[in-house]
N, C-alpha and C. Protein backbone atom coordinates (compact mmCIF):
# COMPACT_ATOMS: atom_id res chain seq x y z
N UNK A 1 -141.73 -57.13 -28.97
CA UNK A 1 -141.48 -55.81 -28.44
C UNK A 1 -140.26 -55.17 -29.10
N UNK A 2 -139.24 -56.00 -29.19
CA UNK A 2 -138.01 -55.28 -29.73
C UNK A 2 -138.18 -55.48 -31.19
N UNK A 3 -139.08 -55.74 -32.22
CA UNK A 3 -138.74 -55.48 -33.58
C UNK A 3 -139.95 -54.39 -33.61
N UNK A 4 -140.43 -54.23 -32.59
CA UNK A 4 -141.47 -52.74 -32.93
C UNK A 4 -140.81 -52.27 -32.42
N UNK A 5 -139.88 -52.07 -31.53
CA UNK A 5 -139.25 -50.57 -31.31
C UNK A 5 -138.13 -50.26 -32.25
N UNK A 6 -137.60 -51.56 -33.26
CA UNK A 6 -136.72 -51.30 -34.45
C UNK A 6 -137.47 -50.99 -35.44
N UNK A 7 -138.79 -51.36 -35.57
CA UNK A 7 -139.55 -50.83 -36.32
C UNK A 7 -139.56 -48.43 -36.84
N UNK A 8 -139.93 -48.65 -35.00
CA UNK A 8 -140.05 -47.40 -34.83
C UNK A 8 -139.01 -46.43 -35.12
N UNK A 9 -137.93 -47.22 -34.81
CA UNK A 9 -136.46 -45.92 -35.08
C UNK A 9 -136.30 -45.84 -36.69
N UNK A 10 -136.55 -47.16 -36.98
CA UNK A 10 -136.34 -46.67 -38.44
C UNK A 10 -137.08 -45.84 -39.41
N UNK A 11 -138.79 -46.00 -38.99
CA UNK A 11 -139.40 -44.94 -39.27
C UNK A 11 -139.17 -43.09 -38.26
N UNK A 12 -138.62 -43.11 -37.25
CA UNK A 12 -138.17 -42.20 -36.72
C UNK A 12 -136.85 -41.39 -37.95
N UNK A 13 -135.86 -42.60 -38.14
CA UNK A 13 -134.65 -41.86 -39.02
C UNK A 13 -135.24 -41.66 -40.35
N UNK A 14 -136.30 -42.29 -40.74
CA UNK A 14 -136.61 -42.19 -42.10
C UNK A 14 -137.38 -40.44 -42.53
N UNK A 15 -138.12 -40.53 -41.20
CA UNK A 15 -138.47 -38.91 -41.08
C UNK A 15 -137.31 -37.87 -41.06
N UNK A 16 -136.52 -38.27 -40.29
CA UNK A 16 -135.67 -36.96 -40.11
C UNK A 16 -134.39 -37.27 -41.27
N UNK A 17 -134.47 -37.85 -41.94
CA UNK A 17 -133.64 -37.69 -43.33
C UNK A 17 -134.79 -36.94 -44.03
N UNK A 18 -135.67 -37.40 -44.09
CA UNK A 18 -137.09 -36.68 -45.33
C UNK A 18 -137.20 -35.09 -44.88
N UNK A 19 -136.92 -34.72 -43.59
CA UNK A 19 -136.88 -33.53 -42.97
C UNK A 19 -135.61 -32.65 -43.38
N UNK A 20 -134.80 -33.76 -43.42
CA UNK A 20 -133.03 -32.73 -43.46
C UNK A 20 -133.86 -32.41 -44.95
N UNK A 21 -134.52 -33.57 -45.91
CA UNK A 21 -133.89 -32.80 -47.91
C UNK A 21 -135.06 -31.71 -47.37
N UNK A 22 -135.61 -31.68 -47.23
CA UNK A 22 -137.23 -30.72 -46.99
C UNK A 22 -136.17 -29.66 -47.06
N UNK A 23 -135.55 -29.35 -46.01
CA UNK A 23 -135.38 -28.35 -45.08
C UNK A 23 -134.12 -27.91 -46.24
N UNK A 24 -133.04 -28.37 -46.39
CA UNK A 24 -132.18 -28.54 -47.50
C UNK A 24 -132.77 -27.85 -48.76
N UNK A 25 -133.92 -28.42 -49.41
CA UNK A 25 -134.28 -27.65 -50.59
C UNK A 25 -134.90 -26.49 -50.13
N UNK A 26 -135.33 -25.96 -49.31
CA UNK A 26 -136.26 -25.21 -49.16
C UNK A 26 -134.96 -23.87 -49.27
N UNK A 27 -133.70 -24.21 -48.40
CA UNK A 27 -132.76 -23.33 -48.17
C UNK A 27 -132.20 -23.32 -49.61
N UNK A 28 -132.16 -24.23 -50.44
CA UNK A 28 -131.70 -24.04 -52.16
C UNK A 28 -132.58 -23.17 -52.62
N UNK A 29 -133.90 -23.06 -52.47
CA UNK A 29 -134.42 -22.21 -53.04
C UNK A 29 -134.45 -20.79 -52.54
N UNK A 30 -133.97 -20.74 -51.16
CA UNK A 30 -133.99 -19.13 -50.47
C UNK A 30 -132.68 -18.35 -50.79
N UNK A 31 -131.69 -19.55 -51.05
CA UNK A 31 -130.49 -18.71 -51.04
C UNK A 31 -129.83 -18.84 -52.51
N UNK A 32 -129.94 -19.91 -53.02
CA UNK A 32 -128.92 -20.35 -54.42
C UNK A 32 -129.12 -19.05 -55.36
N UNK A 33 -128.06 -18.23 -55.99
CA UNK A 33 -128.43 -17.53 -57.10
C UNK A 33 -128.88 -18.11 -58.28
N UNK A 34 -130.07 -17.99 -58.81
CA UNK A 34 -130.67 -18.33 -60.09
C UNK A 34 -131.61 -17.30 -60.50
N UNK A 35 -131.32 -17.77 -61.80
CA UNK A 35 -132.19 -16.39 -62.88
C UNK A 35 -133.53 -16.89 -62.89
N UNK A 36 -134.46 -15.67 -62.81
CA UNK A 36 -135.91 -16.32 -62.91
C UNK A 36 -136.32 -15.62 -63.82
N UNK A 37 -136.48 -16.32 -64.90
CA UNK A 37 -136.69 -15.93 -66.00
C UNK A 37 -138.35 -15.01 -66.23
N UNK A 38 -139.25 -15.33 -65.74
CA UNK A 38 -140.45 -14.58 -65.36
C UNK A 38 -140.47 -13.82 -64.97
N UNK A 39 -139.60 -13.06 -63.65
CA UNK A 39 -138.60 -11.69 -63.44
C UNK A 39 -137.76 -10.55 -64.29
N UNK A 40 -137.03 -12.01 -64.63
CA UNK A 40 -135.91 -11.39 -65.68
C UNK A 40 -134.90 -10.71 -64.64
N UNK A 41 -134.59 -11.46 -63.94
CA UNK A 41 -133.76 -11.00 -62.74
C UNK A 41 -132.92 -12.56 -62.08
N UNK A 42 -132.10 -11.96 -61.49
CA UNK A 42 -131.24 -13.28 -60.42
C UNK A 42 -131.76 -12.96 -59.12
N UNK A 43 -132.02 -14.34 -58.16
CA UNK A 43 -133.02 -13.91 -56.76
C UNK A 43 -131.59 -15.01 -56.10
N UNK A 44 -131.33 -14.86 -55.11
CA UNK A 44 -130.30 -15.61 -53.99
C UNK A 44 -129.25 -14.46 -53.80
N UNK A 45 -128.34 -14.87 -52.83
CA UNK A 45 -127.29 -14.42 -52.56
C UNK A 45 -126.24 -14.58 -53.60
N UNK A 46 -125.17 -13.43 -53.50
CA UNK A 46 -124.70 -13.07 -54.56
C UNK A 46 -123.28 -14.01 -53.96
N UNK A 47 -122.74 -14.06 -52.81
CA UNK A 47 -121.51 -14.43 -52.72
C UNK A 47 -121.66 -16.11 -52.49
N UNK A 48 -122.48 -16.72 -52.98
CA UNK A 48 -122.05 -18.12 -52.77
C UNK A 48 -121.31 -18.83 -54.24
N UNK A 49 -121.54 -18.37 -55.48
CA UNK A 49 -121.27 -18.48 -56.49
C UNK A 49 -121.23 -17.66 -57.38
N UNK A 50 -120.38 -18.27 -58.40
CA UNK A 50 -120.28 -17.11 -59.38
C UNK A 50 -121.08 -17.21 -60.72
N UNK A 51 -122.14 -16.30 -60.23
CA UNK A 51 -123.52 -16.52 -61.11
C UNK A 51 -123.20 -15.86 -62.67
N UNK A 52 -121.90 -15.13 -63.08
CA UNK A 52 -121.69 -14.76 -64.10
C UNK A 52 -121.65 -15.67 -65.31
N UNK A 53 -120.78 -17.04 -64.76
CA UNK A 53 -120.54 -18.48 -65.52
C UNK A 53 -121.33 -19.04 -65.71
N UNK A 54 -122.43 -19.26 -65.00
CA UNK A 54 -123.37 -19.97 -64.59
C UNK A 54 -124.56 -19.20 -65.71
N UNK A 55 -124.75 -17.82 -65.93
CA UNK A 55 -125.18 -17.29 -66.73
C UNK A 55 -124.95 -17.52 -68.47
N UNK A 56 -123.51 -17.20 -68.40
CA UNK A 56 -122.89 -17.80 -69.78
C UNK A 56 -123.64 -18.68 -70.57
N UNK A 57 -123.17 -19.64 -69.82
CA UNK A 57 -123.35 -21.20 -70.13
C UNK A 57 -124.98 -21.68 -69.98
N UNK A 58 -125.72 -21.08 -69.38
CA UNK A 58 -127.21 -20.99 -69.25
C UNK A 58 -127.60 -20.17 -70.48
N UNK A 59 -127.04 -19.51 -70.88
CA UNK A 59 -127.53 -18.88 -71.95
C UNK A 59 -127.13 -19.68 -73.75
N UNK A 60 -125.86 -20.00 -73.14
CA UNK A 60 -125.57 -21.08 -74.53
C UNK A 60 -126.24 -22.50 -74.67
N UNK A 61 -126.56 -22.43 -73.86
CA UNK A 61 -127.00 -24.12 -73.63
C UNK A 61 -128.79 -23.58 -74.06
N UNK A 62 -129.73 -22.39 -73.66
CA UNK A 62 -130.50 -22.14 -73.93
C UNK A 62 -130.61 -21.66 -75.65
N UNK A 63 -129.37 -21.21 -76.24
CA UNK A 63 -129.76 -20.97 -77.63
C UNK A 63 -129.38 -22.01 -78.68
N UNK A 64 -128.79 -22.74 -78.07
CA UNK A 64 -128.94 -24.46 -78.78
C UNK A 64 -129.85 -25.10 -78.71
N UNK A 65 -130.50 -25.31 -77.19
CA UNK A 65 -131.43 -26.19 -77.30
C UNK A 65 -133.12 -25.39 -77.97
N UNK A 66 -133.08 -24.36 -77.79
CA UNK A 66 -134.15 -23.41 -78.48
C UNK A 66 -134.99 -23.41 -77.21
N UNK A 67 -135.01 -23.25 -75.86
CA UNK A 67 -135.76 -23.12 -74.80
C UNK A 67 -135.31 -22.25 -74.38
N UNK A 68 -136.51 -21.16 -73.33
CA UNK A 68 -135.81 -20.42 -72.06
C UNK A 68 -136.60 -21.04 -70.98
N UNK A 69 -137.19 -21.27 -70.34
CA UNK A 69 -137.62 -22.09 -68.72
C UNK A 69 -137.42 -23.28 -68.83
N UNK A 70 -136.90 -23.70 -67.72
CA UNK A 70 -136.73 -25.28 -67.58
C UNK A 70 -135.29 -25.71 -68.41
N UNK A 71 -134.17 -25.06 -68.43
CA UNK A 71 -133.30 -25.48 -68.95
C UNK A 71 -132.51 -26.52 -68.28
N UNK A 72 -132.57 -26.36 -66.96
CA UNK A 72 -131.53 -26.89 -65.97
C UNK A 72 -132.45 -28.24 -66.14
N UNK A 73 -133.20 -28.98 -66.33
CA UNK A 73 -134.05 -29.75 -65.92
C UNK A 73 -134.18 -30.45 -67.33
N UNK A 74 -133.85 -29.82 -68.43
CA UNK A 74 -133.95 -30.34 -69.58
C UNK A 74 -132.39 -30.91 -69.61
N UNK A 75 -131.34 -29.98 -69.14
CA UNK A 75 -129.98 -30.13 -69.47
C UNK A 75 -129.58 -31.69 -68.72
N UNK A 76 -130.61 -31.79 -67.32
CA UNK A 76 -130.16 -33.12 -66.39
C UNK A 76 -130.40 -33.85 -66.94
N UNK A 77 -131.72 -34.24 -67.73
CA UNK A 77 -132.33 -35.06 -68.40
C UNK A 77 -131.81 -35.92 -69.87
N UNK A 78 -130.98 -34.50 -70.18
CA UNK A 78 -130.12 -35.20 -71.55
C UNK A 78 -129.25 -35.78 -71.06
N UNK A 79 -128.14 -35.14 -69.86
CA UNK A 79 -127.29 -35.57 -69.35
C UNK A 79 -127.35 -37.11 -68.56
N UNK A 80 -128.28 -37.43 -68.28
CA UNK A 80 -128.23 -38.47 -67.34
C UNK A 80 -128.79 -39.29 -68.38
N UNK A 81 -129.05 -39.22 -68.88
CA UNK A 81 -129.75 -40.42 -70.54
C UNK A 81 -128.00 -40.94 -70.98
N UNK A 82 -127.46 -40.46 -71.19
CA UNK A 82 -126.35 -40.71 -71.69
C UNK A 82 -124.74 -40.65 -70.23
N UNK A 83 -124.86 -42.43 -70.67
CA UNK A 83 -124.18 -42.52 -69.16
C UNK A 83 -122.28 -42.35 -69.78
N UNK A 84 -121.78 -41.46 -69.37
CA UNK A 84 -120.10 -41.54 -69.43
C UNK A 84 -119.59 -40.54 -68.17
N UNK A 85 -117.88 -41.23 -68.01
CA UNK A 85 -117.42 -40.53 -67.15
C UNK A 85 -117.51 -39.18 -66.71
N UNK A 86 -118.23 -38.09 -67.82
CA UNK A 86 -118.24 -36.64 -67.46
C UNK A 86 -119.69 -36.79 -66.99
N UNK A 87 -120.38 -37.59 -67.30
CA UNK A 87 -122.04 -37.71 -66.51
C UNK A 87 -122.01 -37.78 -64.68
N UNK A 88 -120.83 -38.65 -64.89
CA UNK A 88 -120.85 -39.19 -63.07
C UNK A 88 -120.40 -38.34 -62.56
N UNK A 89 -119.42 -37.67 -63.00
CA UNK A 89 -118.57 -36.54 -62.55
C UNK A 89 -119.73 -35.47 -62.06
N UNK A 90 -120.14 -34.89 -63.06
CA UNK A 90 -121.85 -34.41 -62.96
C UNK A 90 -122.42 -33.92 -61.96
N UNK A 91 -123.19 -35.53 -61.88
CA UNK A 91 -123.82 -36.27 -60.76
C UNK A 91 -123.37 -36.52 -59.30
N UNK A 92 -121.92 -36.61 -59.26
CA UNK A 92 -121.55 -36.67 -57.77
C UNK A 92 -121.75 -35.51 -57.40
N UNK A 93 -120.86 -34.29 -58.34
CA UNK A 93 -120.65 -32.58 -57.73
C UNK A 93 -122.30 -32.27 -57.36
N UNK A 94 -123.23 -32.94 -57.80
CA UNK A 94 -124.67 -32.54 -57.45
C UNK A 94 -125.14 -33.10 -56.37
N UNK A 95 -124.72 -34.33 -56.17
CA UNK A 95 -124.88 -35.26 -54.76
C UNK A 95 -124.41 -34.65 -53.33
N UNK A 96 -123.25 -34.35 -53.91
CA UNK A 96 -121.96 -33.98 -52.33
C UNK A 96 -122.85 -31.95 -52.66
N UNK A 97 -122.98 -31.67 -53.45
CA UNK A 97 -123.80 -30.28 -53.19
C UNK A 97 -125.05 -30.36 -52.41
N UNK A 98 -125.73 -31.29 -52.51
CA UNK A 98 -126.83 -31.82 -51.48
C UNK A 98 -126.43 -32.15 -50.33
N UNK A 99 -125.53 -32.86 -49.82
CA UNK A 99 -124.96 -33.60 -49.12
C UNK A 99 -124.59 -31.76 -47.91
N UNK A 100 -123.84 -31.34 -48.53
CA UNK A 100 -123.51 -29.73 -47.85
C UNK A 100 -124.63 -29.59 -47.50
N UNK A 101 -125.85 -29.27 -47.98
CA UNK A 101 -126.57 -28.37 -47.82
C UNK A 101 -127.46 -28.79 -47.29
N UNK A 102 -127.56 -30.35 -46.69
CA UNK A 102 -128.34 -31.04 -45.86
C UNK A 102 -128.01 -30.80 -44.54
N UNK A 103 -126.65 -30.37 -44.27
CA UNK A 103 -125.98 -30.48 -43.20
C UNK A 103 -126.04 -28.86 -42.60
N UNK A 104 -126.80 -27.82 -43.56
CA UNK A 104 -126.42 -26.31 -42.91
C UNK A 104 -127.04 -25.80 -42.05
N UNK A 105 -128.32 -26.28 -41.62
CA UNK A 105 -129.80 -25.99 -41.11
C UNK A 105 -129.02 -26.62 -39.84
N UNK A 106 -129.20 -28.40 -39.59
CA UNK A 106 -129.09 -28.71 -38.61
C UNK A 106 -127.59 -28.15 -37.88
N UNK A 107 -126.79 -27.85 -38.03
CA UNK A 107 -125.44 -27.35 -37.25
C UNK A 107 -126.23 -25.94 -36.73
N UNK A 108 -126.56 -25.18 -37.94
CA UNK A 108 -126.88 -24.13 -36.81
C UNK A 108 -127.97 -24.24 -35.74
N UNK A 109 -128.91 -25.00 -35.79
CA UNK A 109 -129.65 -25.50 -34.67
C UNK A 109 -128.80 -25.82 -33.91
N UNK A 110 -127.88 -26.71 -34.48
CA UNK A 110 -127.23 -27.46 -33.34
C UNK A 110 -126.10 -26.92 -32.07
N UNK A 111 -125.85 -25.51 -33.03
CA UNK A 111 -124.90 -24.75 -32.48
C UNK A 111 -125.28 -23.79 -31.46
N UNK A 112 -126.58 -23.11 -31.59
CA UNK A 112 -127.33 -22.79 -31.24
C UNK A 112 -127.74 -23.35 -30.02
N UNK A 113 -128.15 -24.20 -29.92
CA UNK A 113 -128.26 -25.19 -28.71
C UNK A 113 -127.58 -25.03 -27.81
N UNK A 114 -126.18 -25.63 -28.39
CA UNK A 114 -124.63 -25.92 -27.32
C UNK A 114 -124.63 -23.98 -26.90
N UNK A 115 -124.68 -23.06 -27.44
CA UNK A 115 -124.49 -21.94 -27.40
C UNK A 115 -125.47 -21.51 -26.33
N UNK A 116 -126.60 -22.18 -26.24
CA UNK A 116 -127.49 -21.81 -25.28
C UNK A 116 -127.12 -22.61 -24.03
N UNK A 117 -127.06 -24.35 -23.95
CA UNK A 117 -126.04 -24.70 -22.64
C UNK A 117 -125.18 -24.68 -22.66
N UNK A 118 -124.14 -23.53 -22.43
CA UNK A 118 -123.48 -23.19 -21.99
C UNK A 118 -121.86 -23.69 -22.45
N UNK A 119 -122.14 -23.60 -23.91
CA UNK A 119 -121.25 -24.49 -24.30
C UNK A 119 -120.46 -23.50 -25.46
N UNK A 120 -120.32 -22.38 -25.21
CA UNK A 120 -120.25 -21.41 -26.72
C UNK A 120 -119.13 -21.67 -27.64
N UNK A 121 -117.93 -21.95 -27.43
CA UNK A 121 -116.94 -22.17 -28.46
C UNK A 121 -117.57 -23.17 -29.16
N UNK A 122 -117.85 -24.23 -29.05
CA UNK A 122 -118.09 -25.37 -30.02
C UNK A 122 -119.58 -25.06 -30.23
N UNK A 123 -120.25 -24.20 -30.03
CA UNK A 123 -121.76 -23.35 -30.74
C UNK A 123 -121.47 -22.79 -31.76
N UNK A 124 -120.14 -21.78 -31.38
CA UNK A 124 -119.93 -20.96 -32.54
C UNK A 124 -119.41 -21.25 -33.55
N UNK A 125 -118.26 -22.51 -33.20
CA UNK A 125 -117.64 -23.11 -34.28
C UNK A 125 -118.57 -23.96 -35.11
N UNK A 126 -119.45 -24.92 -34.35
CA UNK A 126 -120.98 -24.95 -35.69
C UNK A 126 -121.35 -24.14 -36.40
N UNK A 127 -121.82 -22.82 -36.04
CA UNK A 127 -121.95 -22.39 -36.72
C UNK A 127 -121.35 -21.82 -37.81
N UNK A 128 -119.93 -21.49 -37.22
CA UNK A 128 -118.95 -21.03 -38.44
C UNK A 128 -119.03 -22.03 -39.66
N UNK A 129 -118.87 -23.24 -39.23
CA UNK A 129 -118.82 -24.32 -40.69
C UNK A 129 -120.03 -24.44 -40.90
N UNK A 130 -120.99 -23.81 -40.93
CA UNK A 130 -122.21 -24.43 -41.44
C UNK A 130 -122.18 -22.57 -41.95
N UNK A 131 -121.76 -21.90 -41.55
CA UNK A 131 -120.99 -20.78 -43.51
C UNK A 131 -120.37 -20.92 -44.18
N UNK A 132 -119.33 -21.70 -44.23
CA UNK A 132 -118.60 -22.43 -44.38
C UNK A 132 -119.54 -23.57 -45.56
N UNK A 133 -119.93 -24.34 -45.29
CA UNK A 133 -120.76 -25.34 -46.00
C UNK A 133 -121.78 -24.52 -46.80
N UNK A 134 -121.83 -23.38 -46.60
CA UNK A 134 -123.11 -22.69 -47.87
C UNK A 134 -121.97 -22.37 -49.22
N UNK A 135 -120.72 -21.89 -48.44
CA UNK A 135 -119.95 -21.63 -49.62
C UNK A 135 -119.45 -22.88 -50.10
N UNK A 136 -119.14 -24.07 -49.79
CA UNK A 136 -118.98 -25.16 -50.18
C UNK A 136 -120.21 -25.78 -51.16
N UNK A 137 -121.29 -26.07 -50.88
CA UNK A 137 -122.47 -26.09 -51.66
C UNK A 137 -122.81 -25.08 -52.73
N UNK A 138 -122.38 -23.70 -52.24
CA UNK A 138 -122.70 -22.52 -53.92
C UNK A 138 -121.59 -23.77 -54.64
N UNK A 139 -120.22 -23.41 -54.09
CA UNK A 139 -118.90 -23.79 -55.18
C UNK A 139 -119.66 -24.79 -55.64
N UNK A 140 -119.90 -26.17 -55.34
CA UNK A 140 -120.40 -27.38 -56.25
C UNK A 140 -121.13 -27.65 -56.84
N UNK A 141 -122.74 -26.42 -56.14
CA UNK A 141 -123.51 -26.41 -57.34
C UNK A 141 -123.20 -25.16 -58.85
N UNK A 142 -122.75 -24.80 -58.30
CA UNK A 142 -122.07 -23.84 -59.71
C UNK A 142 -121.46 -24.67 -60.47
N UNK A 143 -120.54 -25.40 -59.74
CA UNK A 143 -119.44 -26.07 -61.01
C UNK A 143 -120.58 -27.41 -61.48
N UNK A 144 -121.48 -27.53 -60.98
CA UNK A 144 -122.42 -28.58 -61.45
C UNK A 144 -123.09 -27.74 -62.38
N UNK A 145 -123.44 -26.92 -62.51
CA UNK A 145 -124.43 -26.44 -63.18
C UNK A 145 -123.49 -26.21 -64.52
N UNK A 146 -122.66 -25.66 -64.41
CA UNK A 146 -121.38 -24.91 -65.22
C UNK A 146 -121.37 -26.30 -66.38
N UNK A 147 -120.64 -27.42 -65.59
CA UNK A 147 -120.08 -28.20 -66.42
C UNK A 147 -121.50 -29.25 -67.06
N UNK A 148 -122.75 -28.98 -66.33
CA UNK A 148 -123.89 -29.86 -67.18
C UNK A 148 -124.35 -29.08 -68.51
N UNK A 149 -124.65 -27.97 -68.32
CA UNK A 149 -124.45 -27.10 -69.22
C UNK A 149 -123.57 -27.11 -70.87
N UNK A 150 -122.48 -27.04 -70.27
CA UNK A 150 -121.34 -27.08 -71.16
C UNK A 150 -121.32 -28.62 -71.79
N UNK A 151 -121.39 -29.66 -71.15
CA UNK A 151 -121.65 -30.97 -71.35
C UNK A 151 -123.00 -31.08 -72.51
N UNK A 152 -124.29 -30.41 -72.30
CA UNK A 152 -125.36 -30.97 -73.09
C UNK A 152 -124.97 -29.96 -74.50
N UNK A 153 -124.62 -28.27 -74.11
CA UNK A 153 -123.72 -27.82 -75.70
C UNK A 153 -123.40 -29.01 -76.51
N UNK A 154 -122.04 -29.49 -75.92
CA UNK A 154 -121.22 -30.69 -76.71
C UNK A 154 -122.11 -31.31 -76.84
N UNK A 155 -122.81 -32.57 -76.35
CA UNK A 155 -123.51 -33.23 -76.92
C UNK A 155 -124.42 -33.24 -78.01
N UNK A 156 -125.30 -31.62 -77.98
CA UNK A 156 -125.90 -31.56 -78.84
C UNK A 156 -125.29 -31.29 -80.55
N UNK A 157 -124.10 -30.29 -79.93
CA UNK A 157 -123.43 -30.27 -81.94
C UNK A 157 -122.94 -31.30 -82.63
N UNK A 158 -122.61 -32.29 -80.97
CA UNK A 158 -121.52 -33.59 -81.68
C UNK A 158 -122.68 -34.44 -82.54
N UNK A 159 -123.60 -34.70 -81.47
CA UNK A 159 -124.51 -36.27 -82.05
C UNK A 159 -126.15 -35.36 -82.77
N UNK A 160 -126.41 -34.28 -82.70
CA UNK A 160 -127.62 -33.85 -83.31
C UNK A 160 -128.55 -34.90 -83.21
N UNK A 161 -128.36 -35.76 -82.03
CA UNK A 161 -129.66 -36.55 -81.23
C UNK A 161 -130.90 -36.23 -80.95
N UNK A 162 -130.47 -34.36 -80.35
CA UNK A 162 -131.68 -33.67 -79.76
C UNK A 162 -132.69 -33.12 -80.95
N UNK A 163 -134.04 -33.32 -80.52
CA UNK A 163 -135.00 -32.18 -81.31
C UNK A 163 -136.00 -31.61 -80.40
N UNK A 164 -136.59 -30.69 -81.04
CA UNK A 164 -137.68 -29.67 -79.97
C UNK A 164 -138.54 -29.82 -81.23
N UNK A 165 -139.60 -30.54 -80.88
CA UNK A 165 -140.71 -30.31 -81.92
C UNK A 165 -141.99 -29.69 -81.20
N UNK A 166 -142.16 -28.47 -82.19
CA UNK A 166 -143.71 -28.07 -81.51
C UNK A 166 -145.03 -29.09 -81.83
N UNK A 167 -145.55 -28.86 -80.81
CA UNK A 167 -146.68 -29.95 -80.74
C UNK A 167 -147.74 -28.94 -81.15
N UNK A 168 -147.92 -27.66 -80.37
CA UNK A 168 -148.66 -26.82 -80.94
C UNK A 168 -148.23 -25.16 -80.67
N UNK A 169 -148.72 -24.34 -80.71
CA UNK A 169 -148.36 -23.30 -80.55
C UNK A 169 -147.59 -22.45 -78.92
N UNK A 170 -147.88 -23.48 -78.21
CA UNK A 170 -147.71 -23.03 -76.79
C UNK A 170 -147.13 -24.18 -76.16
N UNK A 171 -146.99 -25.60 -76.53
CA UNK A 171 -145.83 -26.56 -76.20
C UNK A 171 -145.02 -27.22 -77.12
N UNK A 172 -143.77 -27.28 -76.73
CA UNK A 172 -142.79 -28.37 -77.87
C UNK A 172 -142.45 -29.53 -76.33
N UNK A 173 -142.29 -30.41 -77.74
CA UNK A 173 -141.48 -32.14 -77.16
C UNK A 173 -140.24 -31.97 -77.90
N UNK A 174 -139.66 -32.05 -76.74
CA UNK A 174 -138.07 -32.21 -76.43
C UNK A 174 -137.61 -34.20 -76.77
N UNK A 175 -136.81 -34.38 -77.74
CA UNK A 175 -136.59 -35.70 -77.71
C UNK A 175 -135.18 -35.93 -78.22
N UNK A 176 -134.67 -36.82 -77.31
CA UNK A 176 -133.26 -37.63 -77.69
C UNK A 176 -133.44 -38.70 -78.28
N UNK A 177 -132.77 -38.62 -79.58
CA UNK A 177 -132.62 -39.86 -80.07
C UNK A 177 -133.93 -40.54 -80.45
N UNK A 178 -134.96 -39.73 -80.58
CA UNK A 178 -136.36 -39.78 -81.26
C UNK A 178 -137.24 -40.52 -79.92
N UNK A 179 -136.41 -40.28 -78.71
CA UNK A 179 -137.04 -41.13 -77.24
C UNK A 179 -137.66 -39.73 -76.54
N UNK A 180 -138.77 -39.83 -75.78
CA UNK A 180 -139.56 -38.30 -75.35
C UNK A 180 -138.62 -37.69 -73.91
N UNK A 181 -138.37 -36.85 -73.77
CA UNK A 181 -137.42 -36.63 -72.21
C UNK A 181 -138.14 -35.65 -71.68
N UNK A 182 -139.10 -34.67 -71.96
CA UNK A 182 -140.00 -33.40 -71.20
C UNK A 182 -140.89 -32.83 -72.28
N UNK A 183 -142.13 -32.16 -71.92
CA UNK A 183 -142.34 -31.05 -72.75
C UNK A 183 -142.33 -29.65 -72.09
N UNK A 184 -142.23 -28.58 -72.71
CA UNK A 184 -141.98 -27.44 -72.38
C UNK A 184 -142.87 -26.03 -72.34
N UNK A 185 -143.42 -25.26 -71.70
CA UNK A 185 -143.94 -24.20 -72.63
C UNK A 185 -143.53 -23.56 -73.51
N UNK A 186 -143.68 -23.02 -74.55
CA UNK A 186 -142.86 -21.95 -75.18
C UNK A 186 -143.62 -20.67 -74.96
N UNK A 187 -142.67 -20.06 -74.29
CA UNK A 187 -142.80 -18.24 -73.37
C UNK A 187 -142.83 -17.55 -75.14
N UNK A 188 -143.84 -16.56 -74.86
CA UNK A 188 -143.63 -15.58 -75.79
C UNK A 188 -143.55 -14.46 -75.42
């Protein structure tokens, strides 16, 4: 009886972690400023980051590597192939940016709640830090994005590891170090 009901909680917590990233990405995608290149426009809120840098460096990192869609995804991919201290660095600011933004949904539920029994200062103060935590999450994913960016630049002028070979007229293979890491469309 008692290793099925340990059974059960753990599939109970295993859901509601799978629920927080759900819920977590879903809010990355409603709010984060990013360029959509199929638009040709930036879609999110403007005050969580500073999408000007983030542009920059999206754009340099796009005329090196010879891609426009899927840069961020190409840039992780080089980046995390090649393990050094500016990789982890990286990688945490992207972790603890998740980590925020796992936490913004449930406070305001949660605040919400206490706000409804009768509990309003510590409702509202949930909620305050869980605005609080959106601007904490823009800041880290910006400076994540910023410095992966800037990171795969360097890499690529230093070691000329990377190539984009077209396969045919409408996809190239992306490869490090002659190893395959994505293929791409090429937008015309």
């Amino acid at each position: 009886m008692g290793s099925t009901i340990n059974f059960m909680l753990c599939c109970h917590q295993g859901f509601n972690i799978l629920a927080l990233y759900i819920t977590g990405d879903i809010l990355d995608r409603a709010i984060f400023p990013r360029f959509n290149t199929k638009k040709n426009r930036w879609t999110g809120w403007n005050w969580i980051t500073d999408k000007k840098s983030i542009d920059q460096t999206r754009l340099k990192a796009q005329a090196e590597l010879e891609v426009k869609g899927g840069i961020y995804k190409l840039c992780k991919l080089i980046s995390d192939g090649i393990d050094t201290p500016s990789a982890y660095r990286i990688r945490i600011e992207n972790e603890l940016a998740k980590f925020f933004r796992s936490l913004i949904i449930p406070l305001v539920f949660y605040g919400a709640w206490k706000i409804y029994s009768s509990n309003l200062y510590f409702g509202i103060c949930c909620i305050l830090v869980s605005i609080i935590f959106i601007k904490v999450y823009g800041s880290l994913k910006g400076s994540h994005m910023i410095r992966l960016y800037k990171r795969v630049v360097k890499l690529v002028a230093e070691k000329k590891s990377y190539q984009a070979i077209p396969l045919n007229e409408r996809i190239r293979l992306h490869l490090w170090d002659g190893k395959l890491l994505t293929s791409s469309r090429v937008e015309k």
